[in-house]
N, C-alpha and C. Protein backbone atom coordinates (compact mmCIF):
# COMPACT_ATOMS: atom_id res chain seq x y z
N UNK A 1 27.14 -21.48 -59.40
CA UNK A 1 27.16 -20.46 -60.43
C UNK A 1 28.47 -19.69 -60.34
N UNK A 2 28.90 -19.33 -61.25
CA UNK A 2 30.16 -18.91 -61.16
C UNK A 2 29.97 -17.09 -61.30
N UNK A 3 30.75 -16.53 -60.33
CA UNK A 3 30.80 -14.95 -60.41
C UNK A 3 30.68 -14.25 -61.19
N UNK A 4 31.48 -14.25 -62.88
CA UNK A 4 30.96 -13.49 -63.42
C UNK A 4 29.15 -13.32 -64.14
N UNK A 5 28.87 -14.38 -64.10
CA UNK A 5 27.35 -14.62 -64.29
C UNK A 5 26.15 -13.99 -63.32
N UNK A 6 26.61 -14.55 -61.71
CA UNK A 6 25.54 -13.17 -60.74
C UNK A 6 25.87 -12.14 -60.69
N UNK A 7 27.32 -11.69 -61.67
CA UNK A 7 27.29 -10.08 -61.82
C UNK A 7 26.55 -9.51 -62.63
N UNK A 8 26.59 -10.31 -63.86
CA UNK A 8 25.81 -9.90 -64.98
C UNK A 8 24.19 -10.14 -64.79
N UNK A 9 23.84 -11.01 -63.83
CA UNK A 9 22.61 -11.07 -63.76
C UNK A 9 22.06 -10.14 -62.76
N UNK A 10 22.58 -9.98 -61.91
CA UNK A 10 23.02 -8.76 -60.58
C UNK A 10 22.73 -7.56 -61.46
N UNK A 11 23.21 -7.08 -62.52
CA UNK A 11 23.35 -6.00 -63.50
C UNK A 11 22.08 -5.89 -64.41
N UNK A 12 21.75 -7.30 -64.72
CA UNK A 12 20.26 -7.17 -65.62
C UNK A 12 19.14 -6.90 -64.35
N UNK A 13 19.33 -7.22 -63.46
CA UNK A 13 17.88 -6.59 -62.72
C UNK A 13 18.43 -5.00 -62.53
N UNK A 14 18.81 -5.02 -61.70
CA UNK A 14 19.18 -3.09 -61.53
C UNK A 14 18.76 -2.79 -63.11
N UNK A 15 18.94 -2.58 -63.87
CA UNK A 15 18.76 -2.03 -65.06
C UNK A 15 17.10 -1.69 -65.13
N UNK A 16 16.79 -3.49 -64.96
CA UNK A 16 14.85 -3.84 -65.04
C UNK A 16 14.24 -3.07 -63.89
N UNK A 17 14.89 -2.98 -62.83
CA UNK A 17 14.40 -2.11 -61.56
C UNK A 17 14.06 -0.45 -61.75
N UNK A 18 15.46 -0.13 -62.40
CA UNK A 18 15.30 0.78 -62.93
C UNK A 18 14.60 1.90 -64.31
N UNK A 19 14.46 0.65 -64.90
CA UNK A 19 13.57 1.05 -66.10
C UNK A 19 12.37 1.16 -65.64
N UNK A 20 11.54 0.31 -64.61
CA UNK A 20 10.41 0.16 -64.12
C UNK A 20 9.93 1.56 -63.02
N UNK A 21 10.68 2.26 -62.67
CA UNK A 21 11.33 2.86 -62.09
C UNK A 21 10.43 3.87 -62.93
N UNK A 22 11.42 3.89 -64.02
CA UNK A 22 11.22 5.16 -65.13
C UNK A 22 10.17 5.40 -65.20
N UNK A 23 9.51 3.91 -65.61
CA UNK A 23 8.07 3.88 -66.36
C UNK A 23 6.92 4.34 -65.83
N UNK A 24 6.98 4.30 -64.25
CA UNK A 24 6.41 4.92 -62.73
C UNK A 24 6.15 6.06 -63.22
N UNK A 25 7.32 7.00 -63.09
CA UNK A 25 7.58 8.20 -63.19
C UNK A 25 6.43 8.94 -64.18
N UNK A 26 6.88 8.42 -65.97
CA UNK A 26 6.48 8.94 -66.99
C UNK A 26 4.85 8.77 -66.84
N UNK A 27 4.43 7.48 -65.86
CA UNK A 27 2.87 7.24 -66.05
C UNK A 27 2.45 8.53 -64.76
N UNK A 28 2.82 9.11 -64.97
CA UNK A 28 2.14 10.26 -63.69
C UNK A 28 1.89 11.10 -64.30
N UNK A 29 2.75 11.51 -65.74
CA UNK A 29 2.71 12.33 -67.16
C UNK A 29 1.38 11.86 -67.81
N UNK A 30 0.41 10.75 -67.72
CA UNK A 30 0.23 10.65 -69.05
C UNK A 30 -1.03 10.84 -69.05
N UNK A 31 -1.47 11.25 -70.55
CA UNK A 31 -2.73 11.60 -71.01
C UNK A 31 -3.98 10.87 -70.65
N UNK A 32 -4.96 10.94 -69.59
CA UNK A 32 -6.18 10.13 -69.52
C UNK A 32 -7.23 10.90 -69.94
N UNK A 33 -8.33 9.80 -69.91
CA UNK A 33 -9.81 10.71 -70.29
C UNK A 33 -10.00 11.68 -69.34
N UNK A 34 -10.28 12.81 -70.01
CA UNK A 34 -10.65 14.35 -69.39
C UNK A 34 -9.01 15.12 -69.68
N UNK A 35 -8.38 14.61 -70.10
CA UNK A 35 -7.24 15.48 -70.45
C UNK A 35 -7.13 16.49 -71.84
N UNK A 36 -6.98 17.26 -71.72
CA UNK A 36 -6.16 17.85 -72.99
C UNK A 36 -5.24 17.85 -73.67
N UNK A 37 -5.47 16.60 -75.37
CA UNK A 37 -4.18 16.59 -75.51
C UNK A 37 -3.29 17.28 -75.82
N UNK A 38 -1.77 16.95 -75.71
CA UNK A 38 -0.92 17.94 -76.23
C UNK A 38 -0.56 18.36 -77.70
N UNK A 39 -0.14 19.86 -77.98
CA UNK A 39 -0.32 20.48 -79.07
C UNK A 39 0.95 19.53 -80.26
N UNK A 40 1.03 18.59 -81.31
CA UNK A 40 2.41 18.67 -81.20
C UNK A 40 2.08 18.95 -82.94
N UNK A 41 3.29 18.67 -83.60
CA UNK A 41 3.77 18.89 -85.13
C UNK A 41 4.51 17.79 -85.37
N UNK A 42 4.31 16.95 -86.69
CA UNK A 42 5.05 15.81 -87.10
C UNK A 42 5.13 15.78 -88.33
N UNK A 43 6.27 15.13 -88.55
CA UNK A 43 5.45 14.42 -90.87
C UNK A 43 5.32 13.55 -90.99
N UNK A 44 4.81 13.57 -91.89
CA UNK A 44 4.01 12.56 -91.84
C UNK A 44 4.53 11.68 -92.90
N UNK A 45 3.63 10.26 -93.62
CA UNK A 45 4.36 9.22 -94.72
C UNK A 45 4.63 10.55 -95.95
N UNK A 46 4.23 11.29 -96.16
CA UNK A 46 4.88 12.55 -97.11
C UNK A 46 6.16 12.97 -96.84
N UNK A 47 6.12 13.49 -95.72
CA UNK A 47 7.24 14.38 -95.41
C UNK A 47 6.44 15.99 -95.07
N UNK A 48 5.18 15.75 -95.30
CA UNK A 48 4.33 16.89 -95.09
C UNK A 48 4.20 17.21 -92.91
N UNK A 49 4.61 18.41 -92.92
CA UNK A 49 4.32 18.42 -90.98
C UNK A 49 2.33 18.37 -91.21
N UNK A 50 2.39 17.49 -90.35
CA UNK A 50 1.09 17.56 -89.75
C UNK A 50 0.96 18.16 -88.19
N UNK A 51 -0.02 19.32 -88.16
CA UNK A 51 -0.42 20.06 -87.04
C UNK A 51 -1.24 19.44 -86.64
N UNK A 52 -1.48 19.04 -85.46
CA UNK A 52 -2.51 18.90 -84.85
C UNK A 52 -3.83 19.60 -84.19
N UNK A 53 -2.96 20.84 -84.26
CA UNK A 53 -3.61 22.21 -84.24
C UNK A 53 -5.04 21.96 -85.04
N UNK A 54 -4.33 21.86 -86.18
CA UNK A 54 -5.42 22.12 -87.56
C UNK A 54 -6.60 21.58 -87.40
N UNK A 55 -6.43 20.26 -86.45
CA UNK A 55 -7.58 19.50 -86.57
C UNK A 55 -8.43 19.29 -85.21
N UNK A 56 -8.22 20.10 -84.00
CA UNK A 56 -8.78 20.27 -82.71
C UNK A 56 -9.45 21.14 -83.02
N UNK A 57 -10.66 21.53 -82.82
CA UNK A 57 -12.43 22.14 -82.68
C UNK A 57 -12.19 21.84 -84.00
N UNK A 58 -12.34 21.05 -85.35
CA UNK A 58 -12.76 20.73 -86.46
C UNK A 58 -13.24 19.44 -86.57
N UNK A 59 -12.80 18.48 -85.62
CA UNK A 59 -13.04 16.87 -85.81
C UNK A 59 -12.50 16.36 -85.04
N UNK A 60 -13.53 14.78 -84.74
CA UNK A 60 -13.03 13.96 -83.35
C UNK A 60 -11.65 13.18 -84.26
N UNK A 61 -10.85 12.78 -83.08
CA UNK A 61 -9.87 12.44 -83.37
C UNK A 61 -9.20 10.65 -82.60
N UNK A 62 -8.96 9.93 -83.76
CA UNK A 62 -8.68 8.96 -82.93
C UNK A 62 -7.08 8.99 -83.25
N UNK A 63 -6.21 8.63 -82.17
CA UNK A 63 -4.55 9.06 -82.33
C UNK A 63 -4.61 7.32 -81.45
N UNK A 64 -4.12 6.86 -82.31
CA UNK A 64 -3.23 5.61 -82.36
C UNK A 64 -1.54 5.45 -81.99
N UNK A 65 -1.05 4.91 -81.01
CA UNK A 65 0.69 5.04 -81.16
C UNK A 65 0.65 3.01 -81.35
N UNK A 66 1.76 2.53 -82.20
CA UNK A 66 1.86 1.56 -82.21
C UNK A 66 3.42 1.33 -82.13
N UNK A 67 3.73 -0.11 -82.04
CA UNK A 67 5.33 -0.39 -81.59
C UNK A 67 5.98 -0.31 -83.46
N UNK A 68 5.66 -0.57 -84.43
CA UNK A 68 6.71 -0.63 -85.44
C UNK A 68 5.97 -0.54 -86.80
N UNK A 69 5.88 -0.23 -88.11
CA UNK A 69 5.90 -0.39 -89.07
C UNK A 69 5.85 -1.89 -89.31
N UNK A 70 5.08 -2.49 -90.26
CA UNK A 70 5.23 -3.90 -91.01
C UNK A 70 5.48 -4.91 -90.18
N UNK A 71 5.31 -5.21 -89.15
CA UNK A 71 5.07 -5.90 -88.04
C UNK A 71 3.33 -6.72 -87.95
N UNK A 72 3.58 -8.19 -87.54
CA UNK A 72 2.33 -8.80 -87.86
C UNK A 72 0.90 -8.33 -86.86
N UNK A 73 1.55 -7.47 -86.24
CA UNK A 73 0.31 -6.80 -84.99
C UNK A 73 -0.18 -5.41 -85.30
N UNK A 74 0.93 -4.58 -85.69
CA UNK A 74 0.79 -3.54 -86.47
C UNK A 74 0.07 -3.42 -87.44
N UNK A 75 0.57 -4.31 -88.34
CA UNK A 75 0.08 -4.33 -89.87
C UNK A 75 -1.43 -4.46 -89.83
N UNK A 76 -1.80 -5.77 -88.97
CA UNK A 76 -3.01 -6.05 -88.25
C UNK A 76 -4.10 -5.23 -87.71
N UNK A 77 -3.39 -4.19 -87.20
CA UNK A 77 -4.00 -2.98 -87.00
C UNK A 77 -4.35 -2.01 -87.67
N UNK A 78 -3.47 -1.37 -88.24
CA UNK A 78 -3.52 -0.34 -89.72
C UNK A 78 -4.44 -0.83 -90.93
N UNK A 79 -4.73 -1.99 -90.89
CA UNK A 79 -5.26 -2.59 -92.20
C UNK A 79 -6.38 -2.84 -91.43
N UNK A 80 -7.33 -2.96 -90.38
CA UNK A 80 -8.36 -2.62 -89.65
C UNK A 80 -8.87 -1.43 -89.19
N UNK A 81 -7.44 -0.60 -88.56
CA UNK A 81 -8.33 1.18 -89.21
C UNK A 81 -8.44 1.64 -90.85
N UNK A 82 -7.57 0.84 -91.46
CA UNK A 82 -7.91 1.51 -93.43
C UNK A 82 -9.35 0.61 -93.60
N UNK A 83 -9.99 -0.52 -93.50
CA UNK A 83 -11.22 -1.43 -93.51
C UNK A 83 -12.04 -0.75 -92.89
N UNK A 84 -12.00 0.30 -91.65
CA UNK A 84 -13.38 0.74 -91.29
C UNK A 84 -12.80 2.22 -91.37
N UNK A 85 -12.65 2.52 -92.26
CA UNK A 85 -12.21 4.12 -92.36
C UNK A 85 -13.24 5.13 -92.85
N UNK A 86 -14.09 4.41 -93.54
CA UNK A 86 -15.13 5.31 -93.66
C UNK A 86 -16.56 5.14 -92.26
N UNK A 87 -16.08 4.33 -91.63
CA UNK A 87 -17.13 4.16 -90.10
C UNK A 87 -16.78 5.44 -89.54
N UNK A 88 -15.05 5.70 -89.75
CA UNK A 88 -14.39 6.30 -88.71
C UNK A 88 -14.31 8.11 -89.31
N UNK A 89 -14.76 8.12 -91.21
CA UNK A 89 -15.62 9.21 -91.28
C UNK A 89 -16.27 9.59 -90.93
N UNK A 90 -17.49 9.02 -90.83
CA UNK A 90 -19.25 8.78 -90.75
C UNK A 90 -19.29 9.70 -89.56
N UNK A 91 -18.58 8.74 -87.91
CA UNK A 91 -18.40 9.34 -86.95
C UNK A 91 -17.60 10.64 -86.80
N UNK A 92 -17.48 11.45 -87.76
CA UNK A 92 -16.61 12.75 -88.15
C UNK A 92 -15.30 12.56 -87.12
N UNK A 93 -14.36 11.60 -87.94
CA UNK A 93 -13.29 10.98 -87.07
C UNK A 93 -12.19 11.22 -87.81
N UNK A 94 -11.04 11.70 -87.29
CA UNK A 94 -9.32 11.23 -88.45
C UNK A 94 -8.79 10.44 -87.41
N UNK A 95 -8.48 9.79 -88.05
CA UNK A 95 -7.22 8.51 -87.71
C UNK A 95 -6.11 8.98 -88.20
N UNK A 96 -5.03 8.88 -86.99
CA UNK A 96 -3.78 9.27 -86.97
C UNK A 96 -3.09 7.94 -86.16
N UNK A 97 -2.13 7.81 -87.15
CA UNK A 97 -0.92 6.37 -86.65
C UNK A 97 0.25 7.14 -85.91
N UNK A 98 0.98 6.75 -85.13
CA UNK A 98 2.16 7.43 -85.03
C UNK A 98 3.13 6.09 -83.97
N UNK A 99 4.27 6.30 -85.21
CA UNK A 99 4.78 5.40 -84.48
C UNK A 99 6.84 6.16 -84.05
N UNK A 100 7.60 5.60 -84.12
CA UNK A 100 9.18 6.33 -84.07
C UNK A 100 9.68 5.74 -85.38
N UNK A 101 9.18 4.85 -86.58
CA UNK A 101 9.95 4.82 -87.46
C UNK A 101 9.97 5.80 -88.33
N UNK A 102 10.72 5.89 -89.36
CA UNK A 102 10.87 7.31 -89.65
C UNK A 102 9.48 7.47 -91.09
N UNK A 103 10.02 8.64 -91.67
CA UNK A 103 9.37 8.95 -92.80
C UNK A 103 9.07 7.98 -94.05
N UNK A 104 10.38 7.55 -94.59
CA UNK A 104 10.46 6.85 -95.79
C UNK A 104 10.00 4.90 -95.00
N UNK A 105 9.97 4.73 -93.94
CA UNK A 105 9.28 3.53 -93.60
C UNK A 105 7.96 3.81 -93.34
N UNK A 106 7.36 4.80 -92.98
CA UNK A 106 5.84 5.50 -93.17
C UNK A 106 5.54 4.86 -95.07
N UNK A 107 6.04 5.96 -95.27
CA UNK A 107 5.49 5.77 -96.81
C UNK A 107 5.88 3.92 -97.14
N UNK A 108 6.61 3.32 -96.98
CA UNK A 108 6.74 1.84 -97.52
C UNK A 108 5.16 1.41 -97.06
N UNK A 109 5.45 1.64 -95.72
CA UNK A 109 4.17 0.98 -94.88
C UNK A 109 2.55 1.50 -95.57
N UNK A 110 2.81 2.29 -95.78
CA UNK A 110 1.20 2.96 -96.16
C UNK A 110 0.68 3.10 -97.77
N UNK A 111 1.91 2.60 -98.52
CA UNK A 111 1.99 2.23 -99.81
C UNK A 111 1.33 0.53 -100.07
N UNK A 112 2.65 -0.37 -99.19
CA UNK A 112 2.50 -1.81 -99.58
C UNK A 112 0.75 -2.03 -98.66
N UNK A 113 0.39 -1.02 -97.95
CA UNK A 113 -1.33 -1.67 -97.26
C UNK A 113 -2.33 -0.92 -97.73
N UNK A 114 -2.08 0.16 -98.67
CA UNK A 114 -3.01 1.21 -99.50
C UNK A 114 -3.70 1.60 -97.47
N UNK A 115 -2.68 2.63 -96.90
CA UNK A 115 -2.97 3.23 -95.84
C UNK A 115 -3.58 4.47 -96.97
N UNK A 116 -5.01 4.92 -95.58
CA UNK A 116 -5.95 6.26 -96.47
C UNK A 116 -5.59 7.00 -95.23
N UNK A 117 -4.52 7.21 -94.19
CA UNK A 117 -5.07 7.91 -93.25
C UNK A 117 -3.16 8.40 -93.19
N UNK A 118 -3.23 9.47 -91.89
CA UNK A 118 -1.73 10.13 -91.95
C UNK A 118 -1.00 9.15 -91.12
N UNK A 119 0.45 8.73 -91.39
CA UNK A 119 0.92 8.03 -90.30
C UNK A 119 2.26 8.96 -89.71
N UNK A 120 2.46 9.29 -88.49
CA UNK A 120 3.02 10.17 -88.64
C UNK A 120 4.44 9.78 -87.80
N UNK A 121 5.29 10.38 -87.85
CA UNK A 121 7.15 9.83 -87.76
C UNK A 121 7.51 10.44 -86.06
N UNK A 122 7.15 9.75 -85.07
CA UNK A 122 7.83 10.54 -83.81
C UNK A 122 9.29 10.01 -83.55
N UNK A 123 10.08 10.38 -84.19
CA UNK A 123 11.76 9.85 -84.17
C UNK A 123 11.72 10.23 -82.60
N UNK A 124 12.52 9.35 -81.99
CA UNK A 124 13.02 9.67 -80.61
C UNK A 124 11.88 9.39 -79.76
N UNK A 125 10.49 9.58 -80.26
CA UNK A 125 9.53 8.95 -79.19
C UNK A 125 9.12 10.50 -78.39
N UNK A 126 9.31 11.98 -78.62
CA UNK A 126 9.01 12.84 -77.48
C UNK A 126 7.18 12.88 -77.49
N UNK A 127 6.15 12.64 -78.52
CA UNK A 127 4.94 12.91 -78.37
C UNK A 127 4.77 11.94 -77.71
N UNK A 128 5.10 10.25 -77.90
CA UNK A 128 4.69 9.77 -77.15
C UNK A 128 5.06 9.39 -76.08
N UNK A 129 6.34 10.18 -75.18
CA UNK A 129 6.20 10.45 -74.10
C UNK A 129 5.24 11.84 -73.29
N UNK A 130 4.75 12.39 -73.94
CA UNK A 130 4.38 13.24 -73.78
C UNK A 130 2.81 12.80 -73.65
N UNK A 131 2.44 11.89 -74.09
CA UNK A 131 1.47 11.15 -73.73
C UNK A 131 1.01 10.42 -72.57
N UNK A 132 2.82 10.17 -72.61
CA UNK A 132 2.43 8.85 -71.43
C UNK A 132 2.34 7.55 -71.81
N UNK A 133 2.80 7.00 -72.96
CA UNK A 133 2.32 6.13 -73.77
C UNK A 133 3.79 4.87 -73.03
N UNK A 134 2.97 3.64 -72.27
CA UNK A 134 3.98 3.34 -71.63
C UNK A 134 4.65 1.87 -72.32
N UNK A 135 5.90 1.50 -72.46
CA UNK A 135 6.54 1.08 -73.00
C UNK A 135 6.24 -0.88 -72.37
N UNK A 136 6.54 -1.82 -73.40
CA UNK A 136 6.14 -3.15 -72.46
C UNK A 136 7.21 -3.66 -72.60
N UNK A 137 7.14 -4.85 -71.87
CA UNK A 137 8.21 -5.87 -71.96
C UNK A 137 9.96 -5.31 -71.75
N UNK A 138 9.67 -4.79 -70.52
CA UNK A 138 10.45 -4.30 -69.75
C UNK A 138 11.37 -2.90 -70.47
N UNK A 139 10.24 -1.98 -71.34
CA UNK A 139 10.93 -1.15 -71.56
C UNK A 139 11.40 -1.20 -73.50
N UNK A 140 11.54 -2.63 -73.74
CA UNK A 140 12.37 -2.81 -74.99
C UNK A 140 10.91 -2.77 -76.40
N UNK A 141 9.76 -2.89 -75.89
CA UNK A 141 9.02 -2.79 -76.99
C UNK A 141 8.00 -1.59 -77.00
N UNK A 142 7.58 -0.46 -77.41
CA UNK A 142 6.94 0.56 -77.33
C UNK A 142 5.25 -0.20 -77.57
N UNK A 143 4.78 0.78 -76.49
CA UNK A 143 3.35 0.31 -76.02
C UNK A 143 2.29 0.72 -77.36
N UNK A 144 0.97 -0.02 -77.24
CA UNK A 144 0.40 0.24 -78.56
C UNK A 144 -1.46 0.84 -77.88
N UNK A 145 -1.36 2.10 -77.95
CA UNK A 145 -2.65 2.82 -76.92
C UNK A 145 -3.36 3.40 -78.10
N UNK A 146 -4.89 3.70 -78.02
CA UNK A 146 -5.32 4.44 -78.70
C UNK A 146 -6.21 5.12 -77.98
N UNK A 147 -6.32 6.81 -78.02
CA UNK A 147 -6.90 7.68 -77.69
C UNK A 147 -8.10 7.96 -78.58
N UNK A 148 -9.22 8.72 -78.15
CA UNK A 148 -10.23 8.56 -78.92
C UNK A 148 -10.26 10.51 -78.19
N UNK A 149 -10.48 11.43 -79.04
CA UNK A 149 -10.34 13.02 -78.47
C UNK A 149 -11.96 13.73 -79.35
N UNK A 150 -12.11 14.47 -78.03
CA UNK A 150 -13.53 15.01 -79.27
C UNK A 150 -13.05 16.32 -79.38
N UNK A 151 -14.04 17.03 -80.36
CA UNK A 151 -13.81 18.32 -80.92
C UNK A 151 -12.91 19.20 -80.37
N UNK A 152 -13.01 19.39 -79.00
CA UNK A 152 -12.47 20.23 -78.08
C UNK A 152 -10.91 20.08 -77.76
N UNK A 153 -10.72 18.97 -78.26
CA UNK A 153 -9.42 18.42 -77.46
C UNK A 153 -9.29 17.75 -76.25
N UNK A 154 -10.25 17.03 -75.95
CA UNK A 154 -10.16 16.14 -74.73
C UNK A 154 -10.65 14.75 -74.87
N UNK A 155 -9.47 14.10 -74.25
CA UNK A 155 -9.64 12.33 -74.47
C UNK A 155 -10.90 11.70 -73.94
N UNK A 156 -11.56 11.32 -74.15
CA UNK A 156 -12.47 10.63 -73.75
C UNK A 156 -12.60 9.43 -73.61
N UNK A 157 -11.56 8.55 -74.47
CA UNK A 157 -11.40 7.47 -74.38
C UNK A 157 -10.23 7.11 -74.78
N UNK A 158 -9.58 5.92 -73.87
CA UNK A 158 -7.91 5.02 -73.75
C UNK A 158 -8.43 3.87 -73.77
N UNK A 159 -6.97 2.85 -74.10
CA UNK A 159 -7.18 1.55 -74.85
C UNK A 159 -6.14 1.49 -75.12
N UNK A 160 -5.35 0.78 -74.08
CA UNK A 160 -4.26 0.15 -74.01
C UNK A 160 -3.85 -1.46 -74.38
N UNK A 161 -3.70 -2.25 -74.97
CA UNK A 161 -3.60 -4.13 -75.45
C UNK A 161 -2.73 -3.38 -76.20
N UNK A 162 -1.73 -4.52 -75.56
CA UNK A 162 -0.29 -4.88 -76.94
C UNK A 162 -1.06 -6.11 -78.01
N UNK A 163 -1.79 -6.99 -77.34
CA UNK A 163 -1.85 -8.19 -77.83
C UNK A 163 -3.48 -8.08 -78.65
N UNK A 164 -3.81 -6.82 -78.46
CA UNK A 164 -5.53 -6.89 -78.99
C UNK A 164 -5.45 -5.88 -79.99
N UNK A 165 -4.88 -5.89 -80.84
CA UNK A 165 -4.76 -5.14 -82.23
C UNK A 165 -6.01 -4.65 -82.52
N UNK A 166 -6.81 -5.46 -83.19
CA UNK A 166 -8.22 -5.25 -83.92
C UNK A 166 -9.33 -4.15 -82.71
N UNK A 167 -8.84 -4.67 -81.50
CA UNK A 167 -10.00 -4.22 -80.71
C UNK A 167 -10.27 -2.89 -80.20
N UNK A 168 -8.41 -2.40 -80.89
CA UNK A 168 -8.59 -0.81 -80.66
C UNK A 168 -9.33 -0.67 -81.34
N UNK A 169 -9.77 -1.02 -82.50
CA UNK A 169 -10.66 0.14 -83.83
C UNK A 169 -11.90 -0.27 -83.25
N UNK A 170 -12.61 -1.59 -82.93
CA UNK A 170 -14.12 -1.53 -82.20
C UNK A 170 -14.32 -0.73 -80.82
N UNK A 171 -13.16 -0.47 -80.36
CA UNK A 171 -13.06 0.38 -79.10
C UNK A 171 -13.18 1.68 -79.01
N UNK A 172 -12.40 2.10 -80.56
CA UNK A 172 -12.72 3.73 -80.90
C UNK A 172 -14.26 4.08 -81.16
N UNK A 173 -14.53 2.77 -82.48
CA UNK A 173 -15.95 2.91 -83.00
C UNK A 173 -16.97 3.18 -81.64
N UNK A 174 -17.02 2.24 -80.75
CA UNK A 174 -17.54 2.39 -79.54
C UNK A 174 -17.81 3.83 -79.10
N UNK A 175 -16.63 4.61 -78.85
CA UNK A 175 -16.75 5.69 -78.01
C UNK A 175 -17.19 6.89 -78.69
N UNK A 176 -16.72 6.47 -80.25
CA UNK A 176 -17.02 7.87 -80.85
C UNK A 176 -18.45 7.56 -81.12
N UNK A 177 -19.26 6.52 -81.27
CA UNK A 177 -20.97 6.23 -81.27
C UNK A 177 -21.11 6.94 -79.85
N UNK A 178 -20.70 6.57 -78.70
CA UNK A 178 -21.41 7.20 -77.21
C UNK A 178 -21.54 8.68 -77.65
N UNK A 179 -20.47 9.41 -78.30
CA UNK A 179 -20.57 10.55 -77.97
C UNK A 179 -21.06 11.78 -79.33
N UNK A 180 -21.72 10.73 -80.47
CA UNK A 180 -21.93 11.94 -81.42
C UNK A 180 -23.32 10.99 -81.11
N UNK A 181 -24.30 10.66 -80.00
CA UNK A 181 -25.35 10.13 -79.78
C UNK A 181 -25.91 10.89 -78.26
């Protein structure tokens, strides 16, 4: 092998070491069941800020983070919480998307899938570090978790699969049945 190549490969692990590193760190941050989530403000596919405020002691809450807009896992997903959206009434539930693309890819996204629910714009990613929401595939693809929060503001239920799209929404349905039972 020639030198400049085990430098550069020499250079891609330190990097991976280090990102992994990171990811350590931030998971010591992050939101589990019995936590309180954090307070934040976003806008949403409007451009409208959504408080989160507004909607802690009023209604259980399922908060979704996914890796991208219009993506075949995503899409997959969003179009399985808009299909059981009135389950996710019933269970006095809002569904909240939140991903880092911005506003005007919100609205494409929630237009071209007739989205009924808020999707909301974390540019830069700070709520869902603030979560804890941990990143896969060494850092380069943002993790896809869904929290399930009751009245009070406390998680009761996590659900982490990059690869199990659909099973967050039977996973929410799940928890929010345990607990308005």
């Amino acid at each position: 092998m020639n030198r400049r190549f085990l430098c550069t490969l020499s250079i891609v692990f330190l990097i991976l070491i280090n990102n992994c590193s990171a990811q350590t760190d931030k998971s010591m941050n992050k939101v589990e069941i019995g936590s309180h989530i954090p307070l934040f403000s976003l806008p949403d596919q409007d451009g409208k800020m959504f408080d989160i405020n507004s909607k802690v002691g009023e209604k259980n809450l399922v908060i979704y983070f996914y890796p991208k807009d219009d993506t075949p896992g995503c899409t997959k997903e969003a179009c399985t919480f808009r299909d059981q959206y009135d389950a996710f009434r019933e269970a006095g539930a809002e569904v909240i998307g939140i991903s880092s693309d911005d506003v005007v890819s919100h609205k494409k996204f929630a237009l071209k899938h007739r989205l009924t629910f808020p999707l909301l714009s974390d540019e830069g990613g700070k709520i869902r570090k603030q979560f804890g929401v941990p990143a896969n595939l060494f850092g380069l693809l943002a993790g896809r978790v869904t929290y399930v929060v009751n009245k009070q503001g406390i998680v009761i239920h996590v659900f982490n699969s990059q690869n199990q799209s659909e099973k967050h929404i039977t996973q929410a349905l799940k928890a929010l049945a345990a607990i308005n039972h």
